[in-house]
Protein backbone atom coordinates (compact mmCIF):
# COMPACT_ATOMS: atom_id res chain seq x y z
CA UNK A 1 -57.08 41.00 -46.00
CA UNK A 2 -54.09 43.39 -45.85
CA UNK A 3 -51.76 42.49 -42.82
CA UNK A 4 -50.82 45.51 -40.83
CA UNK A 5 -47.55 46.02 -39.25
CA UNK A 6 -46.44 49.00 -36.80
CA UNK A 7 -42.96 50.60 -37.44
CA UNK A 8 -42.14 52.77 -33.99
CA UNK A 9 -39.26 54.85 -32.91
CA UNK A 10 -39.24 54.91 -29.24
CA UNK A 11 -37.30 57.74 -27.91
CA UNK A 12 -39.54 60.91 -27.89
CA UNK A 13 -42.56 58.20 -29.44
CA UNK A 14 -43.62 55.51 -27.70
CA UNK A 15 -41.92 56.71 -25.01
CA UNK A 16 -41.80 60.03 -23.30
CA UNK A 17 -38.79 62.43 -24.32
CA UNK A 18 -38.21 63.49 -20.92
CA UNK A 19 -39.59 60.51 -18.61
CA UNK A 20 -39.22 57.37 -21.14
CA UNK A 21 -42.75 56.21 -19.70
CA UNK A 22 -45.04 54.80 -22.44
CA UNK A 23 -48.35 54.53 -19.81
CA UNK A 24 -50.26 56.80 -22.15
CA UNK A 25 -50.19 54.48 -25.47
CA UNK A 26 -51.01 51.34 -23.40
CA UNK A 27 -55.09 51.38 -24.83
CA UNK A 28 -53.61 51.23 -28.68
CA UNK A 29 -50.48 48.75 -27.56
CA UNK A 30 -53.60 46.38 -26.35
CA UNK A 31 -55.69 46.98 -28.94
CA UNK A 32 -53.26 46.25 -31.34
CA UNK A 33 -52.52 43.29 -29.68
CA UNK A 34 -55.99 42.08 -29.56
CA UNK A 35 -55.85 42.27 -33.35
CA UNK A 36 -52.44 40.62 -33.91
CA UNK A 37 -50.86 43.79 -35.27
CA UNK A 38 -46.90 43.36 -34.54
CA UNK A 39 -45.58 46.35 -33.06
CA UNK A 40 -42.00 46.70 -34.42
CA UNK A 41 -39.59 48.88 -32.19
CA UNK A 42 -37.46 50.44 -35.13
CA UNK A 43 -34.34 52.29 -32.80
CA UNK A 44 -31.25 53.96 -32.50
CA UNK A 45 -31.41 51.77 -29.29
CA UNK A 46 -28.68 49.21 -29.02
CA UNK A 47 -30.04 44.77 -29.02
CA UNK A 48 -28.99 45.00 -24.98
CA UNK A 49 -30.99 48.43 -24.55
CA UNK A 50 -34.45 46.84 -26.13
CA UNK A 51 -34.46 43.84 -24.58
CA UNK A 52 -35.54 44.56 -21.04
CA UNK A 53 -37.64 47.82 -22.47
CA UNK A 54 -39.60 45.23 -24.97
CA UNK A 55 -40.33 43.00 -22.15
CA UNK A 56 -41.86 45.95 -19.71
CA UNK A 57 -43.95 46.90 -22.81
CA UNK A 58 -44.84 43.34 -23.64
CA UNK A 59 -43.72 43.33 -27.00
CA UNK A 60 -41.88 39.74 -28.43
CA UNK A 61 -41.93 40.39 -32.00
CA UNK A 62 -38.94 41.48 -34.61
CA UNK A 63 -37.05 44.78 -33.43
CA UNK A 64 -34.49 47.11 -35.79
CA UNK A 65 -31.87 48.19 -34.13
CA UNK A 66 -29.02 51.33 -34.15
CA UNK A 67 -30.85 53.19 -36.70
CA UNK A 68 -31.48 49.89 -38.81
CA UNK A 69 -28.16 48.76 -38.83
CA UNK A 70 -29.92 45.02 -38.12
CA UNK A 71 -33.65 43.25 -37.62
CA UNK A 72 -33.66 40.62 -34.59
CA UNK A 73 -36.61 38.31 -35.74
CA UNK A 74 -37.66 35.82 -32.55
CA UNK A 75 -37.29 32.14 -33.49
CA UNK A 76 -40.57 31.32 -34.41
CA UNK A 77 -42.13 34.52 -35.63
CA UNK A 78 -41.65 32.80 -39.06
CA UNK A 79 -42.08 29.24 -40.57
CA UNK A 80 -38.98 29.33 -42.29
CA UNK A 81 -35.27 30.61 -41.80
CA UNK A 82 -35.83 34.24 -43.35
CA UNK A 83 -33.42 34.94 -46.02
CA UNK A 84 -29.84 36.22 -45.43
CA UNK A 85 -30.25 36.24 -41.81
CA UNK A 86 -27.76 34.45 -38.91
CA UNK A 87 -28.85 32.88 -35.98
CA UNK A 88 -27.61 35.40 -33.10
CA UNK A 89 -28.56 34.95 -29.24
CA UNK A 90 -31.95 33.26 -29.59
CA UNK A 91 -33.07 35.63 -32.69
CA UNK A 92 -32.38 35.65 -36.89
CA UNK A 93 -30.39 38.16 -37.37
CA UNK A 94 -29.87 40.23 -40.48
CA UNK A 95 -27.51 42.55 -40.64
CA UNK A 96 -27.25 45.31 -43.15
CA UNK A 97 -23.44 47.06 -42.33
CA UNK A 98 -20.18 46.32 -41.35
CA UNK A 99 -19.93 45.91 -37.46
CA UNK A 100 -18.28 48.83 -35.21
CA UNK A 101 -14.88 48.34 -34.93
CA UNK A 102 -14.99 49.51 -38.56
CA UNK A 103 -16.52 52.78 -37.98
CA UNK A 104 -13.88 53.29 -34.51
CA UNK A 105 -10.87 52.58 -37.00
CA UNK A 106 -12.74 55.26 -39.99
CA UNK A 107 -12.74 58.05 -36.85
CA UNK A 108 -9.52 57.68 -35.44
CA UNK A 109 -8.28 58.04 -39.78
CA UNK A 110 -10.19 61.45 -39.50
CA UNK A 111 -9.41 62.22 -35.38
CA UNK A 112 -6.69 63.87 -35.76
CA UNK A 113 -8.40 66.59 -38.02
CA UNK A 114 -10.80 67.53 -35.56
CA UNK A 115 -9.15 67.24 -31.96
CA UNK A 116 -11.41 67.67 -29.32
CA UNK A 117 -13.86 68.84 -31.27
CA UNK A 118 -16.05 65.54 -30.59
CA UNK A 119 -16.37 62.70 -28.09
CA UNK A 120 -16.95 59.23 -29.62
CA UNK A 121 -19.25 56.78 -27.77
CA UNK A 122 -16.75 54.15 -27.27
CA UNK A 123 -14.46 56.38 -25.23
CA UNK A 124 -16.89 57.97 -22.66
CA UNK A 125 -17.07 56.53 -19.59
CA UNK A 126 -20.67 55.60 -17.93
CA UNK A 127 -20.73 58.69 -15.73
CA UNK A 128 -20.64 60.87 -19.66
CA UNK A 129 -22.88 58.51 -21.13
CA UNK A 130 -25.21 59.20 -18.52
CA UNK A 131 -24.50 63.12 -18.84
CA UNK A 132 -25.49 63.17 -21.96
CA UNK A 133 -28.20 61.19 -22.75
CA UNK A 134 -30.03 61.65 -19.28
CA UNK A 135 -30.19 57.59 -19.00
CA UNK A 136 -29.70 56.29 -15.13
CA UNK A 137 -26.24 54.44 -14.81
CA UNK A 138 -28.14 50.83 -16.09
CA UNK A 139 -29.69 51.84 -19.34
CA UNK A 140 -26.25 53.64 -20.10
CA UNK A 141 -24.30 50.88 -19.84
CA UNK A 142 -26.83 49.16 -21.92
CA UNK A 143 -26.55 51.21 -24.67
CA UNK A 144 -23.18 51.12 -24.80
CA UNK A 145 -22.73 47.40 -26.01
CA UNK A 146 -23.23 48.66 -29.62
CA UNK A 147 -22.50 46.22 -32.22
CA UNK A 148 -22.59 48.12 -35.22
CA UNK A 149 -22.22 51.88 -35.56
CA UNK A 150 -20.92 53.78 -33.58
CA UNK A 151 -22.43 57.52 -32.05
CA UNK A 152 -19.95 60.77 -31.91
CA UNK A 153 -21.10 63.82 -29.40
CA UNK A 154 -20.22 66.50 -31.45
CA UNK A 155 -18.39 69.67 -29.25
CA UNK A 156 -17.35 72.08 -32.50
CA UNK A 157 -18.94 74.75 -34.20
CA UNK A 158 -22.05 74.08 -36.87
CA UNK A 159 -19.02 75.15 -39.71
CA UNK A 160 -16.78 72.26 -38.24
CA UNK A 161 -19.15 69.72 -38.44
CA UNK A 162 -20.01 70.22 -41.92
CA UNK A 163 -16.01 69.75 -42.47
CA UNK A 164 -15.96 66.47 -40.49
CA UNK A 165 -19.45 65.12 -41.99
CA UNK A 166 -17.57 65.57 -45.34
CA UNK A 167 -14.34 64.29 -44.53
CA UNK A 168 -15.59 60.50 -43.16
CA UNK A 169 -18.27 60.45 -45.90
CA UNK A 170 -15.40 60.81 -48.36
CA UNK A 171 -14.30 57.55 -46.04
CA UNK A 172 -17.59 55.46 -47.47
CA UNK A 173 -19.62 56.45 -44.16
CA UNK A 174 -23.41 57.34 -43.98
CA UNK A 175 -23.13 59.65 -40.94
CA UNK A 176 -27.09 60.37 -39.37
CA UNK A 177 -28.02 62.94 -37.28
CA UNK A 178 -29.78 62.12 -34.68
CA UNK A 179 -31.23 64.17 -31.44
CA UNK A 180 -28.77 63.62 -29.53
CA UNK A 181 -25.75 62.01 -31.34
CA UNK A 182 -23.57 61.67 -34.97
CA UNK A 183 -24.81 58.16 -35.77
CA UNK A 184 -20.88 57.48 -37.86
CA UNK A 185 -22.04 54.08 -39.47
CA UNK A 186 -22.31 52.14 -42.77
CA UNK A 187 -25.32 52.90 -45.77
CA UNK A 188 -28.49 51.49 -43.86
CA UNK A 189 -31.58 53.44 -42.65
CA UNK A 190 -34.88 52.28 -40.70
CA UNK A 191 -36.29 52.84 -44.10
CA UNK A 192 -34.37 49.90 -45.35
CA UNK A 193 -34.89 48.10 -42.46
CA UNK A 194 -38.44 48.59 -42.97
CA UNK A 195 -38.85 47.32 -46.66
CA UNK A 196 -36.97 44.11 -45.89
CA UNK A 197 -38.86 43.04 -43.17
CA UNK A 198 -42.20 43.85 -44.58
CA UNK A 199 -41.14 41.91 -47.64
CA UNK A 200 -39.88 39.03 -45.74
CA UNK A 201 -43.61 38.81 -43.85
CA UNK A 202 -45.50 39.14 -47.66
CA UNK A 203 -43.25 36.13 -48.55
CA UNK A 204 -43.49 33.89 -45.55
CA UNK A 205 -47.48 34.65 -45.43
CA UNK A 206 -48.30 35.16 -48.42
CA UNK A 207 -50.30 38.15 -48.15
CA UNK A 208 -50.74 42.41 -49.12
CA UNK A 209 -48.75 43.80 -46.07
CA UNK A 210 -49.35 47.66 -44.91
CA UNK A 211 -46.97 49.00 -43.03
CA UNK A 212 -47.38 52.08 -40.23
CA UNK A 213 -44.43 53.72 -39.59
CA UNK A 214 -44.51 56.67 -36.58
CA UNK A 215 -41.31 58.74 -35.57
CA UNK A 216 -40.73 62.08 -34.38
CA UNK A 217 -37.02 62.56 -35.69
CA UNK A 218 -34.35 63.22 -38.48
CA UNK A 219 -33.45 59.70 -38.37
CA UNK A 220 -37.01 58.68 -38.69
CA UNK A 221 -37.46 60.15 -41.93
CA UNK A 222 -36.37 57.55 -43.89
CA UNK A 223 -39.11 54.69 -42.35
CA UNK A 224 -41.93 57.86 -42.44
CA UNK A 225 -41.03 57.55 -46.62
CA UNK A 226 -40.87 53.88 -47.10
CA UNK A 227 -44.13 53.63 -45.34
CA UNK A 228 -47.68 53.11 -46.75
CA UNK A 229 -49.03 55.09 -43.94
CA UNK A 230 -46.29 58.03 -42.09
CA UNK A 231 -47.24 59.52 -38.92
CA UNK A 232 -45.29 62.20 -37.02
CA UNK A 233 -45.31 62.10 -33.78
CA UNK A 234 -45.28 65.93 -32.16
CA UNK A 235 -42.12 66.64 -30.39
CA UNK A 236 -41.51 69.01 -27.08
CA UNK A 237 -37.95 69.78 -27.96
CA UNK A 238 -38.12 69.59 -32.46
CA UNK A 239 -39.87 70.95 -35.14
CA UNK A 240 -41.26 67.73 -37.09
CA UNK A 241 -39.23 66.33 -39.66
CA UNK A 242 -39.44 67.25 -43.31
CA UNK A 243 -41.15 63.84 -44.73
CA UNK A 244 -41.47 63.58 -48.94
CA UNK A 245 -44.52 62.11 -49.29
CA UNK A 246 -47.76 63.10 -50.23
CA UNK A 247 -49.38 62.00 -47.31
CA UNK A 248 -48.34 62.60 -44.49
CA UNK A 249 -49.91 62.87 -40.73
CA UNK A 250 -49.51 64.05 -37.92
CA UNK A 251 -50.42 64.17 -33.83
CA UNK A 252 -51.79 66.97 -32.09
CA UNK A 253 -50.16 65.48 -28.80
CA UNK A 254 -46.62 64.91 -28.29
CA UNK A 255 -44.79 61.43 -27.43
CA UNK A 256 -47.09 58.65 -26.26
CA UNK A 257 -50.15 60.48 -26.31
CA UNK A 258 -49.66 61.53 -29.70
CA UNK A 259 -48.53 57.73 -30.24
CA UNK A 260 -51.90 56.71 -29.10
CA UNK A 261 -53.97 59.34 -30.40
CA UNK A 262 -53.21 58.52 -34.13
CA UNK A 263 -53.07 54.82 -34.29
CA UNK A 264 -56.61 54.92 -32.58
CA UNK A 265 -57.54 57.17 -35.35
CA UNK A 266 -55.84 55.95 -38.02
CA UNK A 267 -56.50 52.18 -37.60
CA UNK A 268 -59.74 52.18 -36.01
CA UNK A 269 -58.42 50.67 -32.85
């Protein structure tokens, strides 16, 4: 028996892009529950974001944060201590770049470059966080307690941004678009992310794993590839992301709906 595990974006996914509900993917989050199928939140969320947002969904498995930056597996969820990890608040944690006070000291090496033409995460204050993301004054002080990268909202022209993607790349980062933010952090992707984990669960259990991996983004692409079986979840605001792989599906519905539509289809739920 293959074990199955779900890779999921949440933003614009699981949840709604414009009303972060999830009610409409409840029937597969239960089925695949019933069948022991882990649902993996794979995020640019922050570890303080997910952790009331996993408990209203009912989710207590492993979760990949800030764009897989690091995997938070529960104590537990394995037999053993999973390789390479740290115990962090209650959860193994394995971390896969340099934490953010890195990526703060890269931009302000670049800043001066490109004056006013962005806004870095660490310097906005709750009532911009909140402007910009369209998170209530709780969830934006949530996400910002990032740990590892760190997000720039980028104010210049499309030419200027190619100059400043260049210049901190030359600096060893992997800058990600994502639909909102400049991701400015180290050489990790969910993809990554993705691979480790499912090879840590073949190990531990002994068994063929197949992995499910849905997103609807740019910074989803790379967890669409490194899964067996990619699904893109319909957008209302994007076109769907351009996914190498041979296979490749996608929902009719947008968000939730669509979240729901294709796991019932695609796993017989």
């Amino acid at each position: 028996m293959n074990k199955t595990l779900v890779f999921t974006d949440m933003d614009g996914t699981l949840l709604d892009h414009h009303t972060y509900s999830f009610e409409a993917a409840k029937p597969a989050l239960s089925a695949l529950e019933s069948k022991s199928i882990p649902v993996i939140p794979t995020t640019s969320k922050t570890f303080a974001e997910l952790q009331p947002l996993r408990e209203r969904i009912g989710l207590d498995g492993p979760f990949i944060v800030e764009n897989g930056a690091a995997i938070f597996i529960p104590h537990g969820f394995f037999k053993q201590k999973p390789s390479g990890t740290v115990w962090v608040d209650g959860y193994w944690c394995k971390a896969f770049i340099s934490n953010k006070n890195y990526w703060i000291k890269l931009l302000e090496k670049v800043g001066s470059e490109f004056d006013g033409k962005f806004t870095q995460f660490s310097k906005m204050s709750l009532e911009e966080i909140q402007d910009s993301t369209g998170l209530d004054e709780k969830s934006a002080s949530l996400a910002a307690k990032r740990q590892f990268g760190e997000p720039v909202l980028w104010l210049g022209t499309d030419d200027e941004k190619k100059r400043f993607l260049n210049a901190i790349t030359e600096r060893g980062a992997f800058p990600l678009e994502g639909g909102r933010f400049i991701h400015i952090s180290g050489n990790c992707d969910k993809g990554q992310a993705l691979k480790w984990l499912a090879s840590e669960y073949q190990k531990q259990y002994v068994t063929k794993v197949q992995t499910v991996a849905l997103g609807d983004g740019k910074n989803d692409i790379a967890m669409l590839e490194a899964a067996h079986i990619p699904i893109r979840i319909l957008s209302p605001v994007n076109l769907p992301p351009a996914v190498q792989k041979e296979e490749v599906y996608t929902s009719t519905l947008t968000g939730p709906e669509g979240w729901n539509e294709m796991l019932t289809q695609l796993l017989s739920l």
